[in-house]
Protein backbone atom coordinates (compact mmCIF):
# COMPACT_ATOMS: atom_id res chain seq x y z
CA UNK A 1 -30.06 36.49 48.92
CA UNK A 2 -26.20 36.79 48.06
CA UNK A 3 -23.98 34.04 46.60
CA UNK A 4 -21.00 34.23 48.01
CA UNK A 5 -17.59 35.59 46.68
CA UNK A 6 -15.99 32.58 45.48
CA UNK A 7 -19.19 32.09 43.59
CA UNK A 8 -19.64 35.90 42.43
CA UNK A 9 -16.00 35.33 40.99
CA UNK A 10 -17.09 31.95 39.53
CA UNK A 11 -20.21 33.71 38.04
CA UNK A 12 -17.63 36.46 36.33
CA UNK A 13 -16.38 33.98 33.84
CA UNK A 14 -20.20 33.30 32.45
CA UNK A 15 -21.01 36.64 32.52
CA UNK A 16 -17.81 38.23 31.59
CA UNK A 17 -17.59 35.47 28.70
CA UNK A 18 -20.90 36.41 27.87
CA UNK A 19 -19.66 39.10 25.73
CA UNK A 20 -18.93 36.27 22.79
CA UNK A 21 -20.43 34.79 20.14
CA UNK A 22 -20.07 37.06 17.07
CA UNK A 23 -18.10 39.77 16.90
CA UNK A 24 -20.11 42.53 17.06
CA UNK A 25 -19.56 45.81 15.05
CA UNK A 26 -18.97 47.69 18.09
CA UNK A 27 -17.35 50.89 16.06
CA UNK A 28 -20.52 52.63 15.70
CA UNK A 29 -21.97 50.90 19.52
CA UNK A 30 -22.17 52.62 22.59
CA UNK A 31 -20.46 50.45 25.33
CA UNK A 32 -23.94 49.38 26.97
CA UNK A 33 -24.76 48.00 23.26
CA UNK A 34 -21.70 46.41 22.92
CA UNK A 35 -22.14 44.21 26.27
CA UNK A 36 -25.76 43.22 25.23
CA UNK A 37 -25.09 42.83 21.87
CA UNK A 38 -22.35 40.10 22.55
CA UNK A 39 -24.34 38.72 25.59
CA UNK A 40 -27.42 38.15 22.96
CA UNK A 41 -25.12 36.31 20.76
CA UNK A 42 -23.65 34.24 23.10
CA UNK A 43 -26.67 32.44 23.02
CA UNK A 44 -26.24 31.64 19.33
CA UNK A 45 -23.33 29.17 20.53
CA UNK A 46 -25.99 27.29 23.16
CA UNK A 47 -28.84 27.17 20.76
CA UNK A 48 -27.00 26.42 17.52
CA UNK A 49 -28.62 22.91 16.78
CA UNK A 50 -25.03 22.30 14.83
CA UNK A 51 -23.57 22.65 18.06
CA UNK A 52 -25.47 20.41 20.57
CA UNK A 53 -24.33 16.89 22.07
CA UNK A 54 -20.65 15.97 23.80
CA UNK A 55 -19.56 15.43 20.46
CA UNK A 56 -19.52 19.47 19.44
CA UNK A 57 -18.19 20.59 22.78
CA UNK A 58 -14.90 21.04 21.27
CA UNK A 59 -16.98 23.24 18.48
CA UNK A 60 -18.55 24.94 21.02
CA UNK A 61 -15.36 25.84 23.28
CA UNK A 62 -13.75 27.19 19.89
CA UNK A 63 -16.63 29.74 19.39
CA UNK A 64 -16.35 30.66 22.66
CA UNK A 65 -12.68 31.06 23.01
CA UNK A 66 -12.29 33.15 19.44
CA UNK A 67 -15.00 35.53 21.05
CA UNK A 68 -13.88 35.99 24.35
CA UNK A 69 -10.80 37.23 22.18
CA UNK A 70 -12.25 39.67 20.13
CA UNK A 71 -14.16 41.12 23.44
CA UNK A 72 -11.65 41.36 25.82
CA UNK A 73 -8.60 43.69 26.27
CA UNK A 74 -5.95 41.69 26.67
CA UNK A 75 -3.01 44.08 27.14
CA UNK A 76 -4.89 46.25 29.64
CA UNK A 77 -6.14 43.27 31.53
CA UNK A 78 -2.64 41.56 31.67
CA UNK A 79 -0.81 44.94 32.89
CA UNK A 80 -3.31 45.05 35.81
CA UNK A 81 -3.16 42.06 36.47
CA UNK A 82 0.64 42.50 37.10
CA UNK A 83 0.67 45.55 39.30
CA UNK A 84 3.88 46.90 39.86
CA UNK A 85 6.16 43.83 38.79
CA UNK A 86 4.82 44.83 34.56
CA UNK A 87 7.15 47.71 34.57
CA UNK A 88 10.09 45.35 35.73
CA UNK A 89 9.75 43.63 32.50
CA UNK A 90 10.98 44.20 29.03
CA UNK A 91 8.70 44.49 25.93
CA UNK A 92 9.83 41.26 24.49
CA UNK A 93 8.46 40.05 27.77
CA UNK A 94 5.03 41.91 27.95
CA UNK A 95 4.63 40.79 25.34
CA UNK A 96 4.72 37.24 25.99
CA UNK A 97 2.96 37.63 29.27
CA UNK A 98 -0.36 39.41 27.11
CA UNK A 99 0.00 36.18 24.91
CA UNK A 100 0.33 34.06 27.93
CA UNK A 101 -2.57 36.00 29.92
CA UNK A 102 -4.97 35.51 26.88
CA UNK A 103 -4.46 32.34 26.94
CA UNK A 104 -5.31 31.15 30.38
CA UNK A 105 -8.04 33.01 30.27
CA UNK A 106 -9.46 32.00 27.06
CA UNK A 107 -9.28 28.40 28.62
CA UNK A 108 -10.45 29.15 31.82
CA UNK A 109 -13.11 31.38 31.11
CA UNK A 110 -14.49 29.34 28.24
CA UNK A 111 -15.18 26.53 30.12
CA UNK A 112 -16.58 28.59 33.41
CA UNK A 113 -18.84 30.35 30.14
CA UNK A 114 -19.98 26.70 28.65
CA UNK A 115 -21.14 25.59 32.47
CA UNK A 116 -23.01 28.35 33.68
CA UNK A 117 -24.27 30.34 30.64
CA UNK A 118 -27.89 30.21 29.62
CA UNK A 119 -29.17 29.98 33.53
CA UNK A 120 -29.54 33.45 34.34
CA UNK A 121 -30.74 36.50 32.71
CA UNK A 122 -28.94 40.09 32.53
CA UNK A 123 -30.88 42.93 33.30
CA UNK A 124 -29.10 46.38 32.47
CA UNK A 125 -28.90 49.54 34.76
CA UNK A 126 -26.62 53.05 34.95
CA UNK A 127 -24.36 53.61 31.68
CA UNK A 128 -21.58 55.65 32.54
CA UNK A 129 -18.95 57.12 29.31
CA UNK A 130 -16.19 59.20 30.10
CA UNK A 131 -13.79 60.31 26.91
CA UNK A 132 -12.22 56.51 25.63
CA UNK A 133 -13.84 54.48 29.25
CA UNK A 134 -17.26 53.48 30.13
CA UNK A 135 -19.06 51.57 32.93
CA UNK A 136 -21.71 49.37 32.11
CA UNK A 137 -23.68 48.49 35.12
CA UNK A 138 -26.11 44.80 35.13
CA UNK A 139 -27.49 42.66 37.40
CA UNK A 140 -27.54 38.80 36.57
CA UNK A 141 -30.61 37.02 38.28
CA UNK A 142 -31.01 32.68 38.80
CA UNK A 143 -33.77 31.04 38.18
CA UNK A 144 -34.85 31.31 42.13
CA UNK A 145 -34.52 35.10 41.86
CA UNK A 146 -31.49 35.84 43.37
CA UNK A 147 -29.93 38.96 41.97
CA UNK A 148 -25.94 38.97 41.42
CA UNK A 149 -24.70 42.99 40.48
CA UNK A 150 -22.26 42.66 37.55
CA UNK A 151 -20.12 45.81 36.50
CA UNK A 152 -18.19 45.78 33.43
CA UNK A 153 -15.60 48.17 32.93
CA UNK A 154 -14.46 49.17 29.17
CA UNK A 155 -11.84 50.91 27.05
CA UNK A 156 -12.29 51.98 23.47
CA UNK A 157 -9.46 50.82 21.50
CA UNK A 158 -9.25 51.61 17.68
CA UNK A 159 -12.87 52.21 17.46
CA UNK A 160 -13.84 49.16 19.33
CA UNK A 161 -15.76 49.01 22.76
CA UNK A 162 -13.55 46.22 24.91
CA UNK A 163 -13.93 45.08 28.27
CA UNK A 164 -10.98 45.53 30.68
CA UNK A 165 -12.25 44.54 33.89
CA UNK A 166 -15.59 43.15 35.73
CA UNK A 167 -16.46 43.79 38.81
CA UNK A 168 -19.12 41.12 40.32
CA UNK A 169 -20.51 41.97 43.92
CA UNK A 170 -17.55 43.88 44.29
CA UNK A 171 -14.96 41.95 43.49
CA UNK A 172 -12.80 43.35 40.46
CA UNK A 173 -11.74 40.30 38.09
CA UNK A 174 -8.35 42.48 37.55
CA UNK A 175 -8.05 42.94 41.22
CA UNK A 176 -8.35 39.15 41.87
CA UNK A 177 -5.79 38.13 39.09
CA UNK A 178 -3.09 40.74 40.58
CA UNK A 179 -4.19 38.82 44.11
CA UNK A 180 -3.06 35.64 43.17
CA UNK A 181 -0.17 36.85 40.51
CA UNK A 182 1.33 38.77 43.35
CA UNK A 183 1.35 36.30 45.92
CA UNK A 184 3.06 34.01 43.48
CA UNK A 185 5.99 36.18 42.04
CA UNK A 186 6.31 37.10 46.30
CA UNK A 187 6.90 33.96 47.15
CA UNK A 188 8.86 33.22 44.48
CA UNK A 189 9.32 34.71 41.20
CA UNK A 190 7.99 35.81 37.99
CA UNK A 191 9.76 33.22 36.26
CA UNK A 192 7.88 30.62 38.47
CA UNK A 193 4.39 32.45 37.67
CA UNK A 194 4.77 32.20 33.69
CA UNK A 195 5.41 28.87 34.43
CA UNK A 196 2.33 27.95 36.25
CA UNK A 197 -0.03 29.86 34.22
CA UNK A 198 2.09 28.30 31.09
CA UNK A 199 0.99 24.77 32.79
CA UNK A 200 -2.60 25.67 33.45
CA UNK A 201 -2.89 26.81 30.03
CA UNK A 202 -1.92 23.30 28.77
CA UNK A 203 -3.63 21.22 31.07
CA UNK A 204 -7.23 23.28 31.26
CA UNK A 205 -9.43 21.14 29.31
């Protein structure tokens, strides 16, 4: 049985975010090593007995958050998720925007990761390495059985294994960012966009 998409994209933040916990040493790791080495960790921040009870969710958002960082791509992810309109910007302001795009999606994310984490297990298929990018290929089953495919997509950078993109029942995380930036700076402008994801940014709890 499939969830649907909105849920598949919901699903993307556990999973994806399931590359936390402790940094890994990913130098020496082959990509699919990397993924289940973080996604075994993340588990560190759910069983921690220092970090149970409403009073250590703030603790436990932190660890999250300062993972997903040290995971994820930012700069790749934030150019895709810009399309065309990130080479209509000057480096002062790609720069800001990769600051900006980490951001809302350390909040985001780390929340979506601190809901739904811990209720479904990762099972690992095809590895696929190509010169400096690799395809990891999983499949994230519930408790009732129901089997969610989960691609992650990675680039090496410096000697580290980092994800730039996860696809989840076929929808591309990158894709679905550039959706929504695009219909924004369309409708209105860039300007407006850094604005709004400024806003979410501050307002995410």
């Amino acid at each position: 049985m499939h969830t649907t998409r909105s849920s598949g994209i919901l699903v993307v933040g556990m999973l994806l975010a399931a590359q936390l916990a402790r940094p890994v040493s990913a130098a020496a790791s082959a990509p699919r090593e990397r993924i289940s080495g973080i996604m075994a960790a993340a588990q560190v921040v759910f069983r921690d007995p220092a970090l149970q009870g409403a009073d250590r969710a703030p603790q436990r958002r932190e660890r999250v958050r300062s993972i997903i960082a040290d995971a994820f791509d930012f700069p790749s992810m934030a150019r895709e998720s810009l399309g065309p309109q990130w080479n209509k910007l000057t480096p002062a302001q790609q720069e800001d925007f990769v600051q900006l795009f980490g951001e809302l999606f350390k909040v985001s994310y780390s929340n979506l990761v601190l809901k739904f984490l811990g209720e479904r297990e990762a099972n690992f298929g095809e590895e696929v390495v190509q010169s400096d990018r690799a395809l990891v290929r999983t499949t994230l089953r519930d408790r009732q059985g129901d089997d969610l495919p989960v691609d992650y997509k990675l680039v090496e950078d410096g000697g580290h294994w980092r994800v730039h993109d996860v696809i989840v029942d076929g929808v591309s995380l990158a894709g679905n960012y550039r959706g929504q930036f695009s219909r924004v700076i369309e409708t209105s402008s860039y300007a407006t966009l850094r604005e709004r994801i400024e806003a979410k940014t501050k307002t995410v709890e």
